[in-house]
PDB file of N, CA and C in Angstrom:
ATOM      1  N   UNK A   1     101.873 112.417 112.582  1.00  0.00           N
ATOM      2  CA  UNK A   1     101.065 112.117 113.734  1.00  0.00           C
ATOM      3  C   UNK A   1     101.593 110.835 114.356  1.00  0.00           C
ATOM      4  N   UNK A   2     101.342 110.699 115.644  1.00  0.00           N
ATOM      5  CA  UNK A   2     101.814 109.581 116.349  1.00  0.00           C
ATOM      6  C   UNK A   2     101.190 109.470 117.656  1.00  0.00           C
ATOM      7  N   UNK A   3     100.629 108.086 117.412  1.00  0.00           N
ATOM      8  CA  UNK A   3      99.689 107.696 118.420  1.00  0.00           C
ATOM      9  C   UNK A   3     100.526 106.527 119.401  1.00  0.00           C
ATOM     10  N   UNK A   4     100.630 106.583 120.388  1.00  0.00           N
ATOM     11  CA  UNK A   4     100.910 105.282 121.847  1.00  0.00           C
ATOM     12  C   UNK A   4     100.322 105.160 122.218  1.00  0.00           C
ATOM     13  N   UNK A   5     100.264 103.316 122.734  1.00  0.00           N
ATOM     14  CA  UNK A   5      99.755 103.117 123.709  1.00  0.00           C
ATOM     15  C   UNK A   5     100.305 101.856 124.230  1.00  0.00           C
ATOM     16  N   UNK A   6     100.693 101.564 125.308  1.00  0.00           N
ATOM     17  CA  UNK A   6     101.801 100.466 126.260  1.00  0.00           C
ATOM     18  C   UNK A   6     102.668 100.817 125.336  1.00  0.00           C
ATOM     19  N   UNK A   7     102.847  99.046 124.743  1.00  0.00           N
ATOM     20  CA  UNK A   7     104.248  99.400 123.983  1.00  0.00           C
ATOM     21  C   UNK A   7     103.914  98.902 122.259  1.00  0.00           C
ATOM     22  N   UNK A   8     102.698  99.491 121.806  1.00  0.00           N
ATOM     23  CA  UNK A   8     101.977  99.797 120.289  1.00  0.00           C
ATOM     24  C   UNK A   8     102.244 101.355 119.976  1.00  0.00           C
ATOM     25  N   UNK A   9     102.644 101.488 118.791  1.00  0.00           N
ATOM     26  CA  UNK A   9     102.031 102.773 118.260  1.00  0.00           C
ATOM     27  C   UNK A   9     101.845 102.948 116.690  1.00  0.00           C
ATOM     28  N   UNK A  10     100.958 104.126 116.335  1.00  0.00           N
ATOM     29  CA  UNK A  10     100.242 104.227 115.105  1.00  0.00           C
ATOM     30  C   UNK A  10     101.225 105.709 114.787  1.00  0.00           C
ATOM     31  N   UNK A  11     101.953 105.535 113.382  1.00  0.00           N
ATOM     32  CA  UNK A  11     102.724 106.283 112.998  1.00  0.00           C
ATOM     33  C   UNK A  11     101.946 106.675 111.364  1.00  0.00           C
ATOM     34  N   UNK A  12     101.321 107.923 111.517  1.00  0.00           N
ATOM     35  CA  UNK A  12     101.104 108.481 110.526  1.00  0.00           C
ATOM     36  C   UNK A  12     101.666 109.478 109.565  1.00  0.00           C
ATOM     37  N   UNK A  13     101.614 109.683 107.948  1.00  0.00           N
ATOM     38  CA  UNK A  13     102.041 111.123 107.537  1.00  0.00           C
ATOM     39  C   UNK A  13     102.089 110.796 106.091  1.00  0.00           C
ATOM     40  N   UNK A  14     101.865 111.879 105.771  1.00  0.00           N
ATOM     41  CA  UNK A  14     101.710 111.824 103.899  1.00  0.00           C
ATOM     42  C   UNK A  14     103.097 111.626 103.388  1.00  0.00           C
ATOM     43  N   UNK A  15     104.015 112.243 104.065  1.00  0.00           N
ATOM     44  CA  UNK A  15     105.677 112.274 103.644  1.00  0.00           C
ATOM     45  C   UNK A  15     106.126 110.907 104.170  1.00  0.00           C
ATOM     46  N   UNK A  16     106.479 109.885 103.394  1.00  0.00           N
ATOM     47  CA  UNK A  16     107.445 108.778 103.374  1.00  0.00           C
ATOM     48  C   UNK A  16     108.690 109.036 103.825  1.00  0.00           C
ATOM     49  N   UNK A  17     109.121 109.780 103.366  1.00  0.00           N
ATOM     50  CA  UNK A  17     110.554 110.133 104.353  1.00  0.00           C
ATOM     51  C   UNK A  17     110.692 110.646 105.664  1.00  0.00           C
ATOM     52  N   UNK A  18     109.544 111.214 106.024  1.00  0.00           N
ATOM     53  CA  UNK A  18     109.159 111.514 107.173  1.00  0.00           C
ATOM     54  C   UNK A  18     108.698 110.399 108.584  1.00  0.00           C
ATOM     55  N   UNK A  19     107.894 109.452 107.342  1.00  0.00           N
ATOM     56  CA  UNK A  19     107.496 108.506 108.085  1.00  0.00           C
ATOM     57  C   UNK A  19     108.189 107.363 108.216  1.00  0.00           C
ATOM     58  N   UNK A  20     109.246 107.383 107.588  1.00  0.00           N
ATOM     59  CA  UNK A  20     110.787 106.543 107.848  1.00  0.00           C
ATOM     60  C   UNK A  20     111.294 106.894 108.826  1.00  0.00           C
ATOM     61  N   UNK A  21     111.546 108.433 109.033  1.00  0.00           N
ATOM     62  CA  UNK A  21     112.373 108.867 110.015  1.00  0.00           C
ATOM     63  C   UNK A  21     111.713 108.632 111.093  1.00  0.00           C
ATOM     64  N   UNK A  22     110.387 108.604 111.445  1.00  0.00           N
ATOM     65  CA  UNK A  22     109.264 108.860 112.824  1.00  0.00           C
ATOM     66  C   UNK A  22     109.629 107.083 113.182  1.00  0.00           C
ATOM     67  N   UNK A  23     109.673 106.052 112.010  1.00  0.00           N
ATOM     68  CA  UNK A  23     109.242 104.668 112.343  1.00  0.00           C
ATOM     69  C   UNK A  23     110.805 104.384 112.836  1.00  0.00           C
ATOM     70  N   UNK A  24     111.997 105.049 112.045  1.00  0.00           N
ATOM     71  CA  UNK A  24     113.333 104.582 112.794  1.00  0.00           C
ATOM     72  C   UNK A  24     113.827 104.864 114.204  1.00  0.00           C
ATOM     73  N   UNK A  25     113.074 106.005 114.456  1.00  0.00           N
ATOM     74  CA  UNK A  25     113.126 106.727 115.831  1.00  0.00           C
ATOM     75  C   UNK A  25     112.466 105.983 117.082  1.00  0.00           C
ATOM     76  N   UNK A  26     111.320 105.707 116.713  1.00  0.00           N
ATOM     77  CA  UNK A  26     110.063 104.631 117.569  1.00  0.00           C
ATOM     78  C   UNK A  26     111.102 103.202 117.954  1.00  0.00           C
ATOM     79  N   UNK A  27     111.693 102.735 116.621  1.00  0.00           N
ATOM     80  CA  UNK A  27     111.970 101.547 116.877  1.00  0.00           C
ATOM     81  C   UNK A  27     113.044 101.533 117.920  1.00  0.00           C
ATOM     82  N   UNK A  28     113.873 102.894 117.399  1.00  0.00           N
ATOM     83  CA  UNK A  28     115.319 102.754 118.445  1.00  0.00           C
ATOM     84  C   UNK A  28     114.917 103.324 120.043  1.00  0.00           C
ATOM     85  N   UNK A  29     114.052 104.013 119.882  1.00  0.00           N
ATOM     86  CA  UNK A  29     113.058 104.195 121.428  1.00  0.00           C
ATOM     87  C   UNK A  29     112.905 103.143 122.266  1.00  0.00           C
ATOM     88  N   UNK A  30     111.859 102.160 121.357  1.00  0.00           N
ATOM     89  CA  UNK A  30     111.515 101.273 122.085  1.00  0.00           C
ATOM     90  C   UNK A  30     112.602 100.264 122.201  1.00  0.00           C
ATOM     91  N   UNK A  31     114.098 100.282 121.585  1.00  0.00           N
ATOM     92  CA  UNK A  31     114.939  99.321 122.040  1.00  0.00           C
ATOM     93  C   UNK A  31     115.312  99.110 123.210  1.00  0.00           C
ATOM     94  N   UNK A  32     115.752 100.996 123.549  1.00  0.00           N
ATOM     95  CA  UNK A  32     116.132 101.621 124.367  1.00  0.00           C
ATOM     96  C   UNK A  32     115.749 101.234 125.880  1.00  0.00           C
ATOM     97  N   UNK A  33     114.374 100.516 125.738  1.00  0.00           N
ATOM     98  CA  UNK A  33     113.790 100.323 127.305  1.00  0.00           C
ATOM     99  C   UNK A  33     113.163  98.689 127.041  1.00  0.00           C
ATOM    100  N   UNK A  34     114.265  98.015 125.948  1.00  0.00           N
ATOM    101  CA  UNK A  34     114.111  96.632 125.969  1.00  0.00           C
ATOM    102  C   UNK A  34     112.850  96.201 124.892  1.00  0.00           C
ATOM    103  N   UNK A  35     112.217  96.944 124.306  1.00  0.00           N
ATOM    104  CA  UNK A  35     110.582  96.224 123.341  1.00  0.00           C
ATOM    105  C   UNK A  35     111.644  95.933 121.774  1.00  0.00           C
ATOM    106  N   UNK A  36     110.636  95.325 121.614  1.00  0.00           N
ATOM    107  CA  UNK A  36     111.515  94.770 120.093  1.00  0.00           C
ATOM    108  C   UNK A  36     110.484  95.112 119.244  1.00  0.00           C
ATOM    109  N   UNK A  37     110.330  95.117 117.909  1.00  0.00           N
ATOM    110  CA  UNK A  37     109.492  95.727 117.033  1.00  0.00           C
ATOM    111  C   UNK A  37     109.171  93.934 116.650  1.00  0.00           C
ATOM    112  N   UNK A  38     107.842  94.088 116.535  1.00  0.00           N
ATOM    113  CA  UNK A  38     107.086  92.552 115.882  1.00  0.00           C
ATOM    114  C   UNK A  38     106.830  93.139 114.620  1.00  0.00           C
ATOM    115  N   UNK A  39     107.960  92.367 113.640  1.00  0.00           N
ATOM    116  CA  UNK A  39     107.792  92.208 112.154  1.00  0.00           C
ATOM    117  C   UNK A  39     106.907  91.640 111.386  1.00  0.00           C
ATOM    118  N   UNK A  40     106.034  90.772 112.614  1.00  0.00           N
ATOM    119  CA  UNK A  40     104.664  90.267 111.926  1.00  0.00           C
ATOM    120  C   UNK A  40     103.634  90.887 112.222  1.00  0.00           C
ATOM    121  N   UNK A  41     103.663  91.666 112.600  1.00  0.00           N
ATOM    122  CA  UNK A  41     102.175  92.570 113.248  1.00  0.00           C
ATOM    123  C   UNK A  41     102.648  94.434 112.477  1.00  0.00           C
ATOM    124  N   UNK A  42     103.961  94.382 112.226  1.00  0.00           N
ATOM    125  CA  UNK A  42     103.793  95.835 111.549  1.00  0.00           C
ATOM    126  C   UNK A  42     103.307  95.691 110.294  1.00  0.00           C
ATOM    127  N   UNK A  43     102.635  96.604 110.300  1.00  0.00           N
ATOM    128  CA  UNK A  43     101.853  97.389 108.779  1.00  0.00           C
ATOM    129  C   UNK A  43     101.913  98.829 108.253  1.00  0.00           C
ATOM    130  N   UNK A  44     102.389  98.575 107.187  1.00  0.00           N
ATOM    131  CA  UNK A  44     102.314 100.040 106.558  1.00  0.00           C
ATOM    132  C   UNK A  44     100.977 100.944 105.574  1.00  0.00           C
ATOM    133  N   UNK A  45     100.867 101.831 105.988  1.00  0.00           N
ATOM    134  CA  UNK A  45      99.381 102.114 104.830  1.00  0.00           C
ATOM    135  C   UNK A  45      99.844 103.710 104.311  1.00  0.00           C
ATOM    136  N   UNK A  46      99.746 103.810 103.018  1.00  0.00           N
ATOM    137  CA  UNK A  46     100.341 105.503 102.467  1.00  0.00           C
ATOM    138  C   UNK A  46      99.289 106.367 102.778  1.00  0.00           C
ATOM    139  N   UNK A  47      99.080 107.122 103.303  1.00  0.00           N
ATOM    140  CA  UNK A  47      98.227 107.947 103.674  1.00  0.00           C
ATOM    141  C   UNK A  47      97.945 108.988 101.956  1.00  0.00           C
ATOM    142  N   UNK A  48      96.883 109.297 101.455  1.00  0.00           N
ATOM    143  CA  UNK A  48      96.765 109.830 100.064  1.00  0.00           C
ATOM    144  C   UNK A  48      95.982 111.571 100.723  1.00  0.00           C
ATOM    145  N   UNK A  49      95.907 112.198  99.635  1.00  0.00           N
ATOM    146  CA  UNK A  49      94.752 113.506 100.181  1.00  0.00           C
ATOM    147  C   UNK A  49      93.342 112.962  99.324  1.00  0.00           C
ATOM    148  N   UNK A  50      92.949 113.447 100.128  1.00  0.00           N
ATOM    149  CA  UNK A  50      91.353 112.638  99.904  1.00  0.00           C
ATOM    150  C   UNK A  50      91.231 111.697 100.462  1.00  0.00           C
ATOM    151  N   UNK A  51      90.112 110.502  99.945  1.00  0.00           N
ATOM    152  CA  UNK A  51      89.668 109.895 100.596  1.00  0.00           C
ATOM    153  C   UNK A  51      89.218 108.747  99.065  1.00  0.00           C
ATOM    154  N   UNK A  52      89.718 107.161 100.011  1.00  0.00           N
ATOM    155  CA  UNK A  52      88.859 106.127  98.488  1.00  0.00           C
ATOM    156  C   UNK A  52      87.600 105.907  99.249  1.00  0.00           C
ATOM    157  N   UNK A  53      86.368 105.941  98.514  1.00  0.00           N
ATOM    158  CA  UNK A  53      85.375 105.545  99.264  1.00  0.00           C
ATOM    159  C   UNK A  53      84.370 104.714  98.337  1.00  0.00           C
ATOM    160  N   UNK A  54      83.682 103.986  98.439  1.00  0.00           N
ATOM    161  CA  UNK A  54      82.901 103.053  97.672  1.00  0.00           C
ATOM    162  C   UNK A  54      81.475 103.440  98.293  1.00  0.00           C
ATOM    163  N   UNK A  55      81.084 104.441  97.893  1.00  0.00           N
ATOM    164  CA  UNK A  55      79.538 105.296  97.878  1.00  0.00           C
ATOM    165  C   UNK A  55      78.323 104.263  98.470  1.00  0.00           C
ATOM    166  N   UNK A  56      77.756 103.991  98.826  1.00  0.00           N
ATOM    167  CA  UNK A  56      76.597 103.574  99.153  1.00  0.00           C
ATOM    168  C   UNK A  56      75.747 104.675  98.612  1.00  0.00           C
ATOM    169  N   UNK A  57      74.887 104.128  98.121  1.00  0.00           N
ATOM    170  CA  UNK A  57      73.426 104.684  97.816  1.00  0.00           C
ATOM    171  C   UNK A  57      73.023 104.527  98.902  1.00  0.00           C
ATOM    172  N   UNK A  58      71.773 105.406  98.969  1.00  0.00           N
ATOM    173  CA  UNK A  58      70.295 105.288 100.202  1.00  0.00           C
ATOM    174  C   UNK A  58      69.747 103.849 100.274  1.00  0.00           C
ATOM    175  N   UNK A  59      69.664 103.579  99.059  1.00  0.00           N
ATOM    176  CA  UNK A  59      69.148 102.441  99.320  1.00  0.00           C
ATOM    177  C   UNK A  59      69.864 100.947  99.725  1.00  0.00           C
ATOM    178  N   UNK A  60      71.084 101.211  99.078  1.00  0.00           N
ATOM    179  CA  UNK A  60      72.018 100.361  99.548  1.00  0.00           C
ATOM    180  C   UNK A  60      71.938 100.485 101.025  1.00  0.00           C
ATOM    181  N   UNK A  61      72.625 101.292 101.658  1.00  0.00           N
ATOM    182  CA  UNK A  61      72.616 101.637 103.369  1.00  0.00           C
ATOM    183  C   UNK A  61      71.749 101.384 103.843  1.00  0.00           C
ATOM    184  N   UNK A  62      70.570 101.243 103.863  1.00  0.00           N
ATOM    185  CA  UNK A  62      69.502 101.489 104.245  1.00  0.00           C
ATOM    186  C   UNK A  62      69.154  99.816 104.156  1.00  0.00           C
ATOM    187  N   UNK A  63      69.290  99.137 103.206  1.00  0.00           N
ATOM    188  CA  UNK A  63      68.694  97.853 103.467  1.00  0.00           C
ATOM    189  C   UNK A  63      69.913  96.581 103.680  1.00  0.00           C
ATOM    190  N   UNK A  64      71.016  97.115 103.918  1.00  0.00           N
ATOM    191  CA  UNK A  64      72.240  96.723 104.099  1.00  0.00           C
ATOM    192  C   UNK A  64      72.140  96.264 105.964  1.00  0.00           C
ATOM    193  N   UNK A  65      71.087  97.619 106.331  1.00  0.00           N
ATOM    194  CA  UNK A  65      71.340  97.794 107.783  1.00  0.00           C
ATOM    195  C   UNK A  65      70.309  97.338 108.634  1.00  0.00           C
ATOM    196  N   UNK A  66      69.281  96.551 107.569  1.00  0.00           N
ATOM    197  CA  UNK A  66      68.176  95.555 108.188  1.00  0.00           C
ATOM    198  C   UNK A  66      68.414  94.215 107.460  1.00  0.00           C
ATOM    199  N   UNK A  67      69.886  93.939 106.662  1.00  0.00           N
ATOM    200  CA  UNK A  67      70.372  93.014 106.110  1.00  0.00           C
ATOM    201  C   UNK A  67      69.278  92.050 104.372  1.00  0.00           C
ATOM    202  N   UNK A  68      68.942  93.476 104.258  1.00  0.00           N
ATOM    203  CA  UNK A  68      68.259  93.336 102.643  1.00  0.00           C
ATOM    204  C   UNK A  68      68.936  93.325 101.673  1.00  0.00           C
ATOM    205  N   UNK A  69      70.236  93.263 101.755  1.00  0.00           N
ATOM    206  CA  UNK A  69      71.138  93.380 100.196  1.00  0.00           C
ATOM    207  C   UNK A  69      72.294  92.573 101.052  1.00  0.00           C
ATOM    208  N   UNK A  70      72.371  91.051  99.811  1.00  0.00           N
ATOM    209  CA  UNK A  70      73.214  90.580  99.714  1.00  0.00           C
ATOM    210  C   UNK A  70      75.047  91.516  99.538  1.00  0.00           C
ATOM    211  N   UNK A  71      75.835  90.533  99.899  1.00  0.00           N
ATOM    212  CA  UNK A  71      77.484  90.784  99.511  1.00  0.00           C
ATOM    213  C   UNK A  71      77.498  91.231  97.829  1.00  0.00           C
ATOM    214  N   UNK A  72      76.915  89.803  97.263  1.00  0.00           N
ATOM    215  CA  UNK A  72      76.999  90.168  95.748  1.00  0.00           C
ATOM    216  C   UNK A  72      76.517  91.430  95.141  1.00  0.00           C
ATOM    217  N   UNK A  73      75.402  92.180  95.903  1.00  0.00           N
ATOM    218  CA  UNK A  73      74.238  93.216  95.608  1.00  0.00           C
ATOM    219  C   UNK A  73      75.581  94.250  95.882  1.00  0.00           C
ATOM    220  N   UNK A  74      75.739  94.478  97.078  1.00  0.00           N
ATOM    221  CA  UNK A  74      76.880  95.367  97.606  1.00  0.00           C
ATOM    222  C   UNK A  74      77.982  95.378  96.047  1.00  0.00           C
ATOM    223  N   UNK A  75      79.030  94.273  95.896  1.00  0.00           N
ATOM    224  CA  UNK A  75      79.567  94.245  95.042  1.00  0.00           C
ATOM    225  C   UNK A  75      79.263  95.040  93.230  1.00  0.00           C
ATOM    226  N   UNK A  76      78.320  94.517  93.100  1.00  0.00           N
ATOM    227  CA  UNK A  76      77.844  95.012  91.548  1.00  0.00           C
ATOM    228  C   UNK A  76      77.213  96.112  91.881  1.00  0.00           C
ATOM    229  N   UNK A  77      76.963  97.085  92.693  1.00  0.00           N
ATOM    230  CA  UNK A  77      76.266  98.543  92.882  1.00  0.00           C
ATOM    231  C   UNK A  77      77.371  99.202  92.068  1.00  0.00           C
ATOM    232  N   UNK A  78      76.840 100.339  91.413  1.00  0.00           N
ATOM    233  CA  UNK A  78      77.614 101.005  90.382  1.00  0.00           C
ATOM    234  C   UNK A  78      78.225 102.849  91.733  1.00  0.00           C
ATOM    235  N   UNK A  79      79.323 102.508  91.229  1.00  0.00           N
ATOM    236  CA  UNK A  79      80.009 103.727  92.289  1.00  0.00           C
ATOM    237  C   UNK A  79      81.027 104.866  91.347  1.00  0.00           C
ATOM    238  N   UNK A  80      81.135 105.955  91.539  1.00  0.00           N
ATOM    239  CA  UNK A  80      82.416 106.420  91.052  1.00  0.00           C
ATOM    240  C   UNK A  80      83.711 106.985  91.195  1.00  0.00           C
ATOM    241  N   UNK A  81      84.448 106.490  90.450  1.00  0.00           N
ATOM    242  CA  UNK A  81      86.207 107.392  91.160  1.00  0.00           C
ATOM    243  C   UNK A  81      85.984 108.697  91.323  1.00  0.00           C
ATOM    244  N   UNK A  82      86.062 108.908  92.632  1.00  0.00           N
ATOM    245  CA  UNK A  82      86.343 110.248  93.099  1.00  0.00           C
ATOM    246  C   UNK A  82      87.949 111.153  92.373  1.00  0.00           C
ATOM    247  N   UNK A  83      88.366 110.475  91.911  1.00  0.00           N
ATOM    248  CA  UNK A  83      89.524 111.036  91.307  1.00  0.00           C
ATOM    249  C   UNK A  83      89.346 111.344  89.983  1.00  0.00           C
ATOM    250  N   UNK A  84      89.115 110.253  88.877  1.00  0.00           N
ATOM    251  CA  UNK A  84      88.519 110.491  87.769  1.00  0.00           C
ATOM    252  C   UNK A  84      86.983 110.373  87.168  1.00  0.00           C
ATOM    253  N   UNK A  85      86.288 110.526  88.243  1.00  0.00           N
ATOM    254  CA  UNK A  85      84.674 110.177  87.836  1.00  0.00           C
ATOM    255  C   UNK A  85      84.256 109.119  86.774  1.00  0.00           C
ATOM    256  N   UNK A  86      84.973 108.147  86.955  1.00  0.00           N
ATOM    257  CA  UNK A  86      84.742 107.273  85.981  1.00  0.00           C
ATOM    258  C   UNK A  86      83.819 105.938  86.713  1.00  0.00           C
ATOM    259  N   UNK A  87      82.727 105.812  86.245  1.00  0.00           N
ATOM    260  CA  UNK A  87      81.525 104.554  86.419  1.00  0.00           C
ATOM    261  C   UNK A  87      81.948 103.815  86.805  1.00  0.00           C
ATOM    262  N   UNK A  88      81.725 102.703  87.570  1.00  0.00           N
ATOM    263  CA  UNK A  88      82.418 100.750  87.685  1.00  0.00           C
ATOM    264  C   UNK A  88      81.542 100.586  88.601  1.00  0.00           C
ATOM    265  N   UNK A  89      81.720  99.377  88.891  1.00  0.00           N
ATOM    266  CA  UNK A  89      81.188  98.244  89.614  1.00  0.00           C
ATOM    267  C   UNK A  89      82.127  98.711  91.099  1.00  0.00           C
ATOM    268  N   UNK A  90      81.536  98.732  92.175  1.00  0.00           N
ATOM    269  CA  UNK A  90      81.862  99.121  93.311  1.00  0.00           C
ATOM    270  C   UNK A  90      82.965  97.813  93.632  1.00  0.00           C
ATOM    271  N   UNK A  91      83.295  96.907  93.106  1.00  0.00           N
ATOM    272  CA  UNK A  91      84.317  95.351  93.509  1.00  0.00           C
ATOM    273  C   UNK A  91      85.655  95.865  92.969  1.00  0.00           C
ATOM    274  N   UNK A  92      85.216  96.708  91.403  1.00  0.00           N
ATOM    275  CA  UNK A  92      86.541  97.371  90.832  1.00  0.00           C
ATOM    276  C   UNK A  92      87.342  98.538  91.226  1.00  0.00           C
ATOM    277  N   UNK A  93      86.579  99.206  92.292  1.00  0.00           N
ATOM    278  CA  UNK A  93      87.049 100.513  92.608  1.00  0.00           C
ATOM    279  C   UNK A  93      88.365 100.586  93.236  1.00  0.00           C
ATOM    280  N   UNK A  94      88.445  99.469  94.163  1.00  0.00           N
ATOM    281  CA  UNK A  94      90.019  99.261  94.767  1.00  0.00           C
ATOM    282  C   UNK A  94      91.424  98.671  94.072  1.00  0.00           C
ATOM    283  N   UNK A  95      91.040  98.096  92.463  1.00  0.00           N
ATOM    284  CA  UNK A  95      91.965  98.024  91.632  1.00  0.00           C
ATOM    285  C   UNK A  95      92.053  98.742  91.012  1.00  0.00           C
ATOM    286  N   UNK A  96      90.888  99.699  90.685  1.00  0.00           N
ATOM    287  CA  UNK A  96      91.212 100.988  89.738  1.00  0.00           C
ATOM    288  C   UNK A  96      91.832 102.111  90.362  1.00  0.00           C
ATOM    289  N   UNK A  97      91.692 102.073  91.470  1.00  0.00           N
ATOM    290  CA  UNK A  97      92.081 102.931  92.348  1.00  0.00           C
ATOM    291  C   UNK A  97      93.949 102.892  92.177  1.00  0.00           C
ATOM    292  N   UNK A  98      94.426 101.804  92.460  1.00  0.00           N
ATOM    293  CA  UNK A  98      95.514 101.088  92.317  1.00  0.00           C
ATOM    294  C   UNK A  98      96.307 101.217  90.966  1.00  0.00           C
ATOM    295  N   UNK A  99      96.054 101.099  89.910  1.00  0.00           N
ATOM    296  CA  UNK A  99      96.194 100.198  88.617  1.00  0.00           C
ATOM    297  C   UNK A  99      96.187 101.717  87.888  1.00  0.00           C
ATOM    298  N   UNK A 100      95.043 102.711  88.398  1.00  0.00           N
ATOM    299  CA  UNK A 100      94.677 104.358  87.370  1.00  0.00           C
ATOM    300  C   UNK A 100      95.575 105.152  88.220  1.00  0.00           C
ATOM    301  N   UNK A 101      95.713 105.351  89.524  1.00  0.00           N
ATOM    302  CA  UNK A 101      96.227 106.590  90.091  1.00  0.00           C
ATOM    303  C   UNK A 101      96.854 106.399  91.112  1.00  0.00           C
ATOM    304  N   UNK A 102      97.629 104.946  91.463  1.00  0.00           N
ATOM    305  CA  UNK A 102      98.377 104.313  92.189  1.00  0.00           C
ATOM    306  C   UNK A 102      97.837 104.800  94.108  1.00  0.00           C
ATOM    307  N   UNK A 103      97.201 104.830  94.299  1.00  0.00           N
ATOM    308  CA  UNK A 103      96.377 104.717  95.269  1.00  0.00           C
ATOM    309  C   UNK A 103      96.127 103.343  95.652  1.00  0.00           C
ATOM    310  N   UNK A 104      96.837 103.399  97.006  1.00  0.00           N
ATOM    311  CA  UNK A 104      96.519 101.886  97.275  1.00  0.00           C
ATOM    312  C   UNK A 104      96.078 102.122  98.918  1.00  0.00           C
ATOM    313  N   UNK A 105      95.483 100.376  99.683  1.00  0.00           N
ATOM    314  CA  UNK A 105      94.434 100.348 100.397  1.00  0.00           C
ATOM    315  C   UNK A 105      95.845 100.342 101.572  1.00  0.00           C
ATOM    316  N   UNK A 106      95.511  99.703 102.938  1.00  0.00           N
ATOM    317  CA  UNK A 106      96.380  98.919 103.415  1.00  0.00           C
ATOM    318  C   UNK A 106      97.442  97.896 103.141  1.00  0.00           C
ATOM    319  N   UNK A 107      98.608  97.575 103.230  1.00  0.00           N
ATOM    320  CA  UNK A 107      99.328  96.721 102.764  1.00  0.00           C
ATOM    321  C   UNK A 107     100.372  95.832 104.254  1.00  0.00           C
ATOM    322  N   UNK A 108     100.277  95.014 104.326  1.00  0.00           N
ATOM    323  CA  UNK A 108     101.524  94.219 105.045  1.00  0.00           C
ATOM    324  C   UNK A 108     102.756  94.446 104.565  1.00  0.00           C
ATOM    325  N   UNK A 109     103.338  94.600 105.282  1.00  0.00           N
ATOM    326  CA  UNK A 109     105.007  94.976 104.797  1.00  0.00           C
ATOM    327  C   UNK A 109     105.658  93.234 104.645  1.00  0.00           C
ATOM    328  N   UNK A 110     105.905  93.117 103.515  1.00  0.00           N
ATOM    329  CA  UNK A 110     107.181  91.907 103.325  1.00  0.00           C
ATOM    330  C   UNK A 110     108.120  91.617 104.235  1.00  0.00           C
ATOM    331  N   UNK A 111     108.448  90.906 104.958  1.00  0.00           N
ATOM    332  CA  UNK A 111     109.541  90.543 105.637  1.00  0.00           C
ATOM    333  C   UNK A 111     110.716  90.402 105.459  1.00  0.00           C
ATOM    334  N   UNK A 112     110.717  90.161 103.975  1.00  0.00           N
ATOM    335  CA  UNK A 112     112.227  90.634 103.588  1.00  0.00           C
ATOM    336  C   UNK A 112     112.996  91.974 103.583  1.00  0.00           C
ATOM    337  N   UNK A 113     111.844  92.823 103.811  1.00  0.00           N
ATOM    338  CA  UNK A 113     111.766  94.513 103.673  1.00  0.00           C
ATOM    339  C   UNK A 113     112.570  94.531 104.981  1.00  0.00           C
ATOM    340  N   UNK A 114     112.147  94.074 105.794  1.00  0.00           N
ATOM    341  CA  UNK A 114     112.361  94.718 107.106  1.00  0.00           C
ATOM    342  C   UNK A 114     113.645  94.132 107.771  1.00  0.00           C
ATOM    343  N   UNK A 115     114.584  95.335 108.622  1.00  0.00           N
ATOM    344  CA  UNK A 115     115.632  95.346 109.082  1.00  0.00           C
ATOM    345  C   UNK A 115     116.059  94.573 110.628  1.00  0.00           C
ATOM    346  N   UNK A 116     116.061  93.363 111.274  1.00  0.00           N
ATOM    347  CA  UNK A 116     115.856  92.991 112.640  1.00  0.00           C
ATOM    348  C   UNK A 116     117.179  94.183 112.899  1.00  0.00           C
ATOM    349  N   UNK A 117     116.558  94.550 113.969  1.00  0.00           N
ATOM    350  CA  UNK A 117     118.113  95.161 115.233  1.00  0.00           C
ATOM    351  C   UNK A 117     118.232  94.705 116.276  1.00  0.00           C
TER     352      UNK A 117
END
């Protein structure tokens, strides 16, 4: 998938090699009519099947949205991996996520990663 707009765009896809080829193409595009790619503003995120989600209860949502439950409350609510149904603390879900089934959130790309042209 591939989203524009001026001279931004959102390059999606489950295939990494795919999404190499879509991001090398964009870049030499936009050379083409003078834009340069900002190495500090690109981000990469792996697209997974499924979805990580950190469950809200009813009651959580619900008093979250007349501001009745603290950050900390949010944090220690008990949630589970949708992958392995395993219990935790809703704060742990994005390292377990990581750390059990290499599922990860958003990431900034390193600057050393990246190629100037």
């Amino acid at each position: 998938m591939a989203i524009f707009y001026a001279d931004n765009a959102l390059l999606a896809s489950r295939d990494p090699i795919l999404l190499q080829r879509a991001l090398d193409v964009t870049v030499g595009l936009f050379e083409r009519v003078g834009l340069r790619t900002n190495t500090f503003k690109t981000k990469v995120m792996t697209c997974v099947p499924g979805r990580i989600s950190t469950r809200h209860s009813n009651w959580v949502y619900n008093n979250s949205r007349v501001g009745l439950v603290s950050p900390q409350d949010q944090k220690r609510r008990q949630v589970t991996c949708d992958t392995c149904d395993k219990p935790m603390a809703a704060a742990s879900l994005k390292d377990h996520m990581a750390t059990h089934h290499g599922i990860y959130q958003s990431k900034v790309i390193n600057r050393e990663l990246l190629v100037e042209r």
